[in-house]
Each structure stands twice: as structure tokens, then as C-alpha cells.
PDB file of N, CA and C in Angstrom:
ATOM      1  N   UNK A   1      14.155  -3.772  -0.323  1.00  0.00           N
ATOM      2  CA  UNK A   1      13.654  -4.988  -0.935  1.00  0.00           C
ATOM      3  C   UNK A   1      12.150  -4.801  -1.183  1.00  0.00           C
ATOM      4  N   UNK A   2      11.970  -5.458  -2.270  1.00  0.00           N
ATOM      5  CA  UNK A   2      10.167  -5.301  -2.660  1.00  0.00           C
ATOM      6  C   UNK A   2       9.423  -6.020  -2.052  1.00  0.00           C
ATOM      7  N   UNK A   3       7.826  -5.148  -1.455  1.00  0.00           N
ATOM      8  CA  UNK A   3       7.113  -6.336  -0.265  1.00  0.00           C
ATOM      9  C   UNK A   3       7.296  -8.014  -0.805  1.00  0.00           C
ATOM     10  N   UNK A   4       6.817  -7.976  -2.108  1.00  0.00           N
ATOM     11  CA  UNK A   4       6.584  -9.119  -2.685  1.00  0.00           C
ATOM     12  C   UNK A   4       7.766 -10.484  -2.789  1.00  0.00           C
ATOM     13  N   UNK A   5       9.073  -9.867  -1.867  1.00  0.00           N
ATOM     14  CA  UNK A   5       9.908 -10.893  -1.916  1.00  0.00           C
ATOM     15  C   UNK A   5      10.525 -10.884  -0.312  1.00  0.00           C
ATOM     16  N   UNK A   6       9.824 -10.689   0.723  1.00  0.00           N
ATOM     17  CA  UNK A   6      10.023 -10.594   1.863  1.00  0.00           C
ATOM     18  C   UNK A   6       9.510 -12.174   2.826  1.00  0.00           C
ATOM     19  N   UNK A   7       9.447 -12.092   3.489  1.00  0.00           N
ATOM     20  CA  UNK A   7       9.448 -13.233   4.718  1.00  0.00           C
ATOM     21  C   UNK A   7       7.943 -13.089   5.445  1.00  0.00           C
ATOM     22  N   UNK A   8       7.466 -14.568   5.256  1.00  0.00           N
ATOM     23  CA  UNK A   8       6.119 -13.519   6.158  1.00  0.00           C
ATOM     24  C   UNK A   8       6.398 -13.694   7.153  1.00  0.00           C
ATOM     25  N   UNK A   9       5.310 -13.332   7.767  1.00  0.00           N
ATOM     26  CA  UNK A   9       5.046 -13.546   9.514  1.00  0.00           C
ATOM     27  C   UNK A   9       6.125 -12.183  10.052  1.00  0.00           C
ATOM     28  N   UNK A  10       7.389 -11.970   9.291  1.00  0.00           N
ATOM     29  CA  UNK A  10       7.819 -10.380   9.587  1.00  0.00           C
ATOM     30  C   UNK A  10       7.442  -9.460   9.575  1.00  0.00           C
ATOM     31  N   UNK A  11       7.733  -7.910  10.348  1.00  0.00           N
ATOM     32  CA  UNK A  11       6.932  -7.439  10.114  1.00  0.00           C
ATOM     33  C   UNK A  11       8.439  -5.939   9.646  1.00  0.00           C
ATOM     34  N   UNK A  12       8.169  -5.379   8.393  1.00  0.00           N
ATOM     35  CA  UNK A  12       9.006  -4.450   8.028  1.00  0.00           C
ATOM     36  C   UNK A  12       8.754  -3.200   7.900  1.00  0.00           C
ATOM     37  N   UNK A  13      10.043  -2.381   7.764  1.00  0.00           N
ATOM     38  CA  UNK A  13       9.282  -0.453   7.307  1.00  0.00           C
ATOM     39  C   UNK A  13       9.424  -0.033   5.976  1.00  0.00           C
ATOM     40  N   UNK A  14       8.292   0.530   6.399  1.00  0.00           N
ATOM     41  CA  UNK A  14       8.409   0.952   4.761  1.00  0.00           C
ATOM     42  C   UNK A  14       9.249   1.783   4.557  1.00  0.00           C
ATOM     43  N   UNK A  15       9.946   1.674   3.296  1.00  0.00           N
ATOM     44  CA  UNK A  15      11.182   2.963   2.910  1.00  0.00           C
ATOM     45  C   UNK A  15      10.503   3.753   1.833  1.00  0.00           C
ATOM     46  N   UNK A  16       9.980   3.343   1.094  1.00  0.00           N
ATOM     47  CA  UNK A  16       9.377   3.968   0.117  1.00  0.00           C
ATOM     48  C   UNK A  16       8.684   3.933  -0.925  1.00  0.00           C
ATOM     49  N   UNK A  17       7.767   4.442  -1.457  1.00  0.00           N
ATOM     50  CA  UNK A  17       6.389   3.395  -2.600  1.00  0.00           C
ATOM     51  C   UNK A  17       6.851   4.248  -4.188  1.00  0.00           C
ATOM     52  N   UNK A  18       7.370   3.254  -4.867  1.00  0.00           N
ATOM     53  CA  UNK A  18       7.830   3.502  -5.785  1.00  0.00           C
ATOM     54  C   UNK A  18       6.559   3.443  -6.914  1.00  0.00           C
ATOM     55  N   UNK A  19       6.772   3.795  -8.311  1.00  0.00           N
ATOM     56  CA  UNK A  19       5.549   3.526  -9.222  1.00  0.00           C
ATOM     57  C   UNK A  19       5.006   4.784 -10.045  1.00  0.00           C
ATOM     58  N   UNK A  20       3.658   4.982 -10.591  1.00  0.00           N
ATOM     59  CA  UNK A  20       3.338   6.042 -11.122  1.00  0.00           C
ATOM     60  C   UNK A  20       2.567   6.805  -9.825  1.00  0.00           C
ATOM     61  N   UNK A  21       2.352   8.238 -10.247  1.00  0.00           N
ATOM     62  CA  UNK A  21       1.584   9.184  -9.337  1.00  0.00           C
ATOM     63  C   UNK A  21       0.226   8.684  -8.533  1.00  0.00           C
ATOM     64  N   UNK A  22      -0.382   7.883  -9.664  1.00  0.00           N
ATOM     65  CA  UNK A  22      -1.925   7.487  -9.220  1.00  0.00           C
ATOM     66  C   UNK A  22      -1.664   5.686  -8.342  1.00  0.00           C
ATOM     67  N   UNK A  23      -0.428   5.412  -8.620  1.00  0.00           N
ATOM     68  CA  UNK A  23      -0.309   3.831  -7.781  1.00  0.00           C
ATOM     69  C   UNK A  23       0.034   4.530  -6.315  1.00  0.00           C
ATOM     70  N   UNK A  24       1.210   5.627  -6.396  1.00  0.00           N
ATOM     71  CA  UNK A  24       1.375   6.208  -4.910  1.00  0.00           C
ATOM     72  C   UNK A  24       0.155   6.608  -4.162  1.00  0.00           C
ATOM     73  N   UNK A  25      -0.559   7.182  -5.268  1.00  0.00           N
ATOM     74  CA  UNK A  25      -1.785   7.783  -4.012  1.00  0.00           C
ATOM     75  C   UNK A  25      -2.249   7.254  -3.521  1.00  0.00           C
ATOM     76  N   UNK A  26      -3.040   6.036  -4.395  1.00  0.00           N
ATOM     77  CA  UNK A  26      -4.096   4.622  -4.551  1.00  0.00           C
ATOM     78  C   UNK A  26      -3.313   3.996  -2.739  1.00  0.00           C
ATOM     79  N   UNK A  27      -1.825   3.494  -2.854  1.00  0.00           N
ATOM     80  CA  UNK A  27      -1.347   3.052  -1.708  1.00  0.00           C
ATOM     81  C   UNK A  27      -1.192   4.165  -0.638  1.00  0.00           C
ATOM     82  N   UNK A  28      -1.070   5.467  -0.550  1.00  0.00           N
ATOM     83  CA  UNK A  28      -0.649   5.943   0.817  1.00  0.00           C
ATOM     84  C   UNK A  28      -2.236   6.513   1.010  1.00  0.00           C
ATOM     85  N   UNK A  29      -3.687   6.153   0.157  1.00  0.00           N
ATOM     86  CA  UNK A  29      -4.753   6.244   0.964  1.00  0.00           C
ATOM     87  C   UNK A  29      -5.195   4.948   2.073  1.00  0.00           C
ATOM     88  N   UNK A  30      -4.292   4.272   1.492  1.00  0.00           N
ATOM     89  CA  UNK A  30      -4.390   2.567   2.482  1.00  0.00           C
ATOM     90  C   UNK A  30      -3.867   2.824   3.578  1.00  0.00           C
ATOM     91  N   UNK A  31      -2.845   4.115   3.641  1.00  0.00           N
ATOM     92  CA  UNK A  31      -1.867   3.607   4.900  1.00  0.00           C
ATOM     93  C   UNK A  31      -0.426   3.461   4.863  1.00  0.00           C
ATOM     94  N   UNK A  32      -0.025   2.679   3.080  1.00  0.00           N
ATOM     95  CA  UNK A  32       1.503   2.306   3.188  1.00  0.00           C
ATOM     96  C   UNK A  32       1.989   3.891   2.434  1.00  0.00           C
ATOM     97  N   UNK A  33       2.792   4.099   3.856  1.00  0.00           N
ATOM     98  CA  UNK A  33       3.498   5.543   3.906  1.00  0.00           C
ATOM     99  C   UNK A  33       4.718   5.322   4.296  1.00  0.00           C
ATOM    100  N   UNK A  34       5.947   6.171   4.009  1.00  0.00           N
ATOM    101  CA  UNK A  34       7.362   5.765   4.409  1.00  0.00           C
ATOM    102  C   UNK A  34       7.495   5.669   5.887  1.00  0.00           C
ATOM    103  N   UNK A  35       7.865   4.805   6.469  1.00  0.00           N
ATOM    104  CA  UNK A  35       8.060   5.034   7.998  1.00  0.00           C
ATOM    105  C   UNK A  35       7.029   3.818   8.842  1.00  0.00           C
ATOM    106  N   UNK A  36       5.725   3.628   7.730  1.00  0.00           N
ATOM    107  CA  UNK A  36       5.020   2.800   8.003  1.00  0.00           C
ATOM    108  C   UNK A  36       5.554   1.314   8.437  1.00  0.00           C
ATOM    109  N   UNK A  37       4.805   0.402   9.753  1.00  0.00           N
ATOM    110  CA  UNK A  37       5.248  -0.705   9.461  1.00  0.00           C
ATOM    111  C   UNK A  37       4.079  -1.775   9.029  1.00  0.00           C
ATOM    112  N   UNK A  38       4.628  -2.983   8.300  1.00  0.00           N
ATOM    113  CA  UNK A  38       3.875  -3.235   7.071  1.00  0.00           C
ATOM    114  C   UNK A  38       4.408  -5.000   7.407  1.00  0.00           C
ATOM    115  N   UNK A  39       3.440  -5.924   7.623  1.00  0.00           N
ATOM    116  CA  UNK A  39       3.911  -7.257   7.408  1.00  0.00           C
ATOM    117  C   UNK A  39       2.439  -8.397   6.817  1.00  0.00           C
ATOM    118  N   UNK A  40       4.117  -9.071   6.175  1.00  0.00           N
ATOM    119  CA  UNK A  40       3.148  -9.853   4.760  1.00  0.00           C
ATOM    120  C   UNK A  40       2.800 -11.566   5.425  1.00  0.00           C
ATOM    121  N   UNK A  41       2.076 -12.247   4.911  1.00  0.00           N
ATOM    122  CA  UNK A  41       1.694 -12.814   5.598  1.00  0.00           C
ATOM    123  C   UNK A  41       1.508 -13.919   4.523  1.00  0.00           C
ATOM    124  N   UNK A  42       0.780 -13.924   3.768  1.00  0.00           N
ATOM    125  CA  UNK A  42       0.681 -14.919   2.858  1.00  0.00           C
ATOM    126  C   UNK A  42       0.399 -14.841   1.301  1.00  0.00           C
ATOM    127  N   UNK A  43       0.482 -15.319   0.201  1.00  0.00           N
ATOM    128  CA  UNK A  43      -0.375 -15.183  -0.880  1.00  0.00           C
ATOM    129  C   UNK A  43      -1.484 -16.319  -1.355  1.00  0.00           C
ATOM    130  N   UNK A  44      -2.740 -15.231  -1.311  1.00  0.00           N
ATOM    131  CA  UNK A  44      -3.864 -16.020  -1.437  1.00  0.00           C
ATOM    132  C   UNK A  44      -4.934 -15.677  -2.622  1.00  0.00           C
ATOM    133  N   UNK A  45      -5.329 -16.541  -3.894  1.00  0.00           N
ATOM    134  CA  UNK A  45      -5.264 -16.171  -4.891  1.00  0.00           C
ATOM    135  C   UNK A  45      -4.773 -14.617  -5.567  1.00  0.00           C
ATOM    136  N   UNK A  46      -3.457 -15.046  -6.108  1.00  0.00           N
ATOM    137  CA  UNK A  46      -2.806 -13.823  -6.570  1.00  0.00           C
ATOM    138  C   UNK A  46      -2.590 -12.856  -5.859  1.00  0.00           C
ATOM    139  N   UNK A  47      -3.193 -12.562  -4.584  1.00  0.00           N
ATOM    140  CA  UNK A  47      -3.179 -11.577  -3.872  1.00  0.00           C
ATOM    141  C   UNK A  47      -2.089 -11.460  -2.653  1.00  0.00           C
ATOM    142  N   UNK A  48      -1.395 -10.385  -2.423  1.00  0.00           N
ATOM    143  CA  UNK A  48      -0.367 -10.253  -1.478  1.00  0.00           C
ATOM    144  C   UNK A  48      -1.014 -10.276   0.060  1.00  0.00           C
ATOM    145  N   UNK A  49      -1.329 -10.860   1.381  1.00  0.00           N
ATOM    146  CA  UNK A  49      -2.213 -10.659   1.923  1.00  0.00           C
ATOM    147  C   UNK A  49      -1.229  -9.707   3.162  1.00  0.00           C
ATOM    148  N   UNK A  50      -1.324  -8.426   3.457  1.00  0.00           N
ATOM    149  CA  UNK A  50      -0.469  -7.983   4.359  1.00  0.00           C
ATOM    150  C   UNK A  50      -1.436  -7.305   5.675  1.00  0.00           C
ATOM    151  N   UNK A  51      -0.488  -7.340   6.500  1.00  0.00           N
ATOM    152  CA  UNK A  51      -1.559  -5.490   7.667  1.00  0.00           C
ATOM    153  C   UNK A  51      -0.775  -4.859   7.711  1.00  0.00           C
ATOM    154  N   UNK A  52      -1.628  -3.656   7.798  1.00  0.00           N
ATOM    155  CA  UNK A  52      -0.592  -2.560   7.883  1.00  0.00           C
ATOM    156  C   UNK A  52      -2.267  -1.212   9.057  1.00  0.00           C
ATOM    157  N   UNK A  53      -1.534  -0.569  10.079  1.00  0.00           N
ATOM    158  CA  UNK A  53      -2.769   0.073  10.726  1.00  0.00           C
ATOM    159  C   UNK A  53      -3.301  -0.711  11.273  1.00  0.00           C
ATOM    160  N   UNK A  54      -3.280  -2.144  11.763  1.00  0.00           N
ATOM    161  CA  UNK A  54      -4.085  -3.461  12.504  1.00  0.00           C
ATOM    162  C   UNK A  54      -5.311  -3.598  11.035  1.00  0.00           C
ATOM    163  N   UNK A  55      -5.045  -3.556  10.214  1.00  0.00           N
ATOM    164  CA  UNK A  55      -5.930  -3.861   8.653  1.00  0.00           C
ATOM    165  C   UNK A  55      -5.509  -4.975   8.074  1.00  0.00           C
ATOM    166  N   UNK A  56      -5.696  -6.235   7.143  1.00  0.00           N
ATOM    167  CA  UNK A  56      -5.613  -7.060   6.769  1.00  0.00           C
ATOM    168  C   UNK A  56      -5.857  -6.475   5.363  1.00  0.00           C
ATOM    169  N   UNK A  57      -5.240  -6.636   3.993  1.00  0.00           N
ATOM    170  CA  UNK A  57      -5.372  -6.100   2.811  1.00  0.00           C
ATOM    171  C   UNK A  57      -4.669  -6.797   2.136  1.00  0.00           C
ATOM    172  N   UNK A  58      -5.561  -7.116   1.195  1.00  0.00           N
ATOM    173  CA  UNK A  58      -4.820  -7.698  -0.386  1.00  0.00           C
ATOM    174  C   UNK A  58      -4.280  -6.984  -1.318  1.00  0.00           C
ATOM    175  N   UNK A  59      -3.417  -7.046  -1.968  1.00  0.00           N
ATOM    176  CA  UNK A  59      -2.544  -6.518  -2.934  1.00  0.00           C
ATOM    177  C   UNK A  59      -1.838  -7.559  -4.096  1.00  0.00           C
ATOM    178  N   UNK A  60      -2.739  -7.008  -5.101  1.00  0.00           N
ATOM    179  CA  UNK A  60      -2.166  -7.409  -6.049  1.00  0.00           C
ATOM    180  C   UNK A  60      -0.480  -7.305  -6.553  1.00  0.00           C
ATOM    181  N   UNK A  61      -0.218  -8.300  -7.147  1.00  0.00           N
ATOM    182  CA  UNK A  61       1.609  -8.458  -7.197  1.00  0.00           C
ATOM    183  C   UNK A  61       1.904  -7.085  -7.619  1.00  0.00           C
ATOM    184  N   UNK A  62       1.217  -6.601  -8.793  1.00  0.00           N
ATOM    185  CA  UNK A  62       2.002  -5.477  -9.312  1.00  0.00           C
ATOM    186  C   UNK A  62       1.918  -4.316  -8.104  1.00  0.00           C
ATOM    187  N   UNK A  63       1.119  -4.011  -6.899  1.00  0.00           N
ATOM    188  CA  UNK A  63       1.479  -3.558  -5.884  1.00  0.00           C
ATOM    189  C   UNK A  63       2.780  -3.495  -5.240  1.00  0.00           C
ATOM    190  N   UNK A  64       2.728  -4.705  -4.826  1.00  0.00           N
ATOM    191  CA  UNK A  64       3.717  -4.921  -3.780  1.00  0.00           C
ATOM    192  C   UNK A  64       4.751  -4.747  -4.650  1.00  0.00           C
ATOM    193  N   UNK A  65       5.101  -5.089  -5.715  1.00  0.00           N
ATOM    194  CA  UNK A  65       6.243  -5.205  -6.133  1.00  0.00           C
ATOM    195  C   UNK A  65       6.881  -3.026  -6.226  1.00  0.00           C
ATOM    196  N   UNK A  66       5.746  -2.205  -5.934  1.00  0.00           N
ATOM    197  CA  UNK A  66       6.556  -1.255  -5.822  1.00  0.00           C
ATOM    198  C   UNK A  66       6.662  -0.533  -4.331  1.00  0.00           C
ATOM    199  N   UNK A  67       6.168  -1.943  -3.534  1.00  0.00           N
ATOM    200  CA  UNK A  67       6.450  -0.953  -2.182  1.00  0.00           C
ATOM    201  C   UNK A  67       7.872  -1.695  -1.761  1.00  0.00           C
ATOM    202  N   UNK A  68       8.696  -1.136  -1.498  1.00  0.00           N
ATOM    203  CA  UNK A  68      10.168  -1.518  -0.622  1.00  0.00           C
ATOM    204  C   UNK A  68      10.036  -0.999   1.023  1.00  0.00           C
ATOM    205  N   UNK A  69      10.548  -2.037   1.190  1.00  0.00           N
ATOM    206  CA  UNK A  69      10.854  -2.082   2.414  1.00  0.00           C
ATOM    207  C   UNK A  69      11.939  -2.232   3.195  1.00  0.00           C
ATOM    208  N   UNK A  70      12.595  -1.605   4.233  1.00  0.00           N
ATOM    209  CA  UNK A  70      13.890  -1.973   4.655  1.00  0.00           C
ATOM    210  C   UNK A  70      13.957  -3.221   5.408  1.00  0.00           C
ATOM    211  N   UNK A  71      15.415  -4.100   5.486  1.00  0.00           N
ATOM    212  CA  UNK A  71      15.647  -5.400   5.987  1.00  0.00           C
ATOM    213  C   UNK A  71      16.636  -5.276   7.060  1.00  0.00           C
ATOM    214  N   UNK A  72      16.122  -6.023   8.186  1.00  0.00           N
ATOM    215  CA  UNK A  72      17.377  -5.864   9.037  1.00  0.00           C
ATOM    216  C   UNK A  72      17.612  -6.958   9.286  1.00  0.00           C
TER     217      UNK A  72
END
């Protein structure tokens, strides 16, 4: 499932960052790497607000919408 349609206050793994070459890099210099765990929290102007590493980070929709995450 894509971060951007998840539950906040959960906290999920990452399965895998989908997108072009330079969106993957851009995200696994942040941190979101497969295996990673990653929870979303709110949206606050336009922005996805998640942590991931004990980090607090905004992400724009078109972000999140290519990181998936697994649901249990």
C-alpha cells in the first residue's frame, strides 16, 4: 500500500520505493530503504509528515505516493 493512504499514528515497513532513478536516490538518502520502518503521522500543508531514523520529515504527495509499504 502507498505511504500516502496508510493510518497514522502506525508505524509500517517499507517494501519498496517505487518511481524514477533520481526520486529513489533523493528518498533512500533520507533513510526510506526496504526493510525500513516508517510511520505517518499527519498532513500538514500538502506535506506528508512521517519519521523514519527518530527524524520527523515532510514529503510531498508525489513522494509518498511511491513509497509502499507492507500492512498487517
Amino acid at each position: 500500500m502507498p505511504l500516502n493512504l496508510v493510518d497514522p499514528g502506525v508505524e509500517y515497513t517499507i517494501q519498496k520505493i517505487l518511481g524514477k532513478d533520481k526520486q529513489r536516490h533523493y528518498l533512500e538518502s533520507l533513510g526510506f530503504v526496504p526493510g525500513e520502518t516508517v510511520q505517518f503521522f499527519s498532513v500538514f500543508n500538502n506535506y506528508y509528515v512521517v519519521r523514519i531514523k527518530g527524524a520527523k520529515i515532510g514529503l510531498d504527495e508525489s513522494f509518498a505516493k511511491i513509497i509502499v509499504v507492507n500492512i498487517d
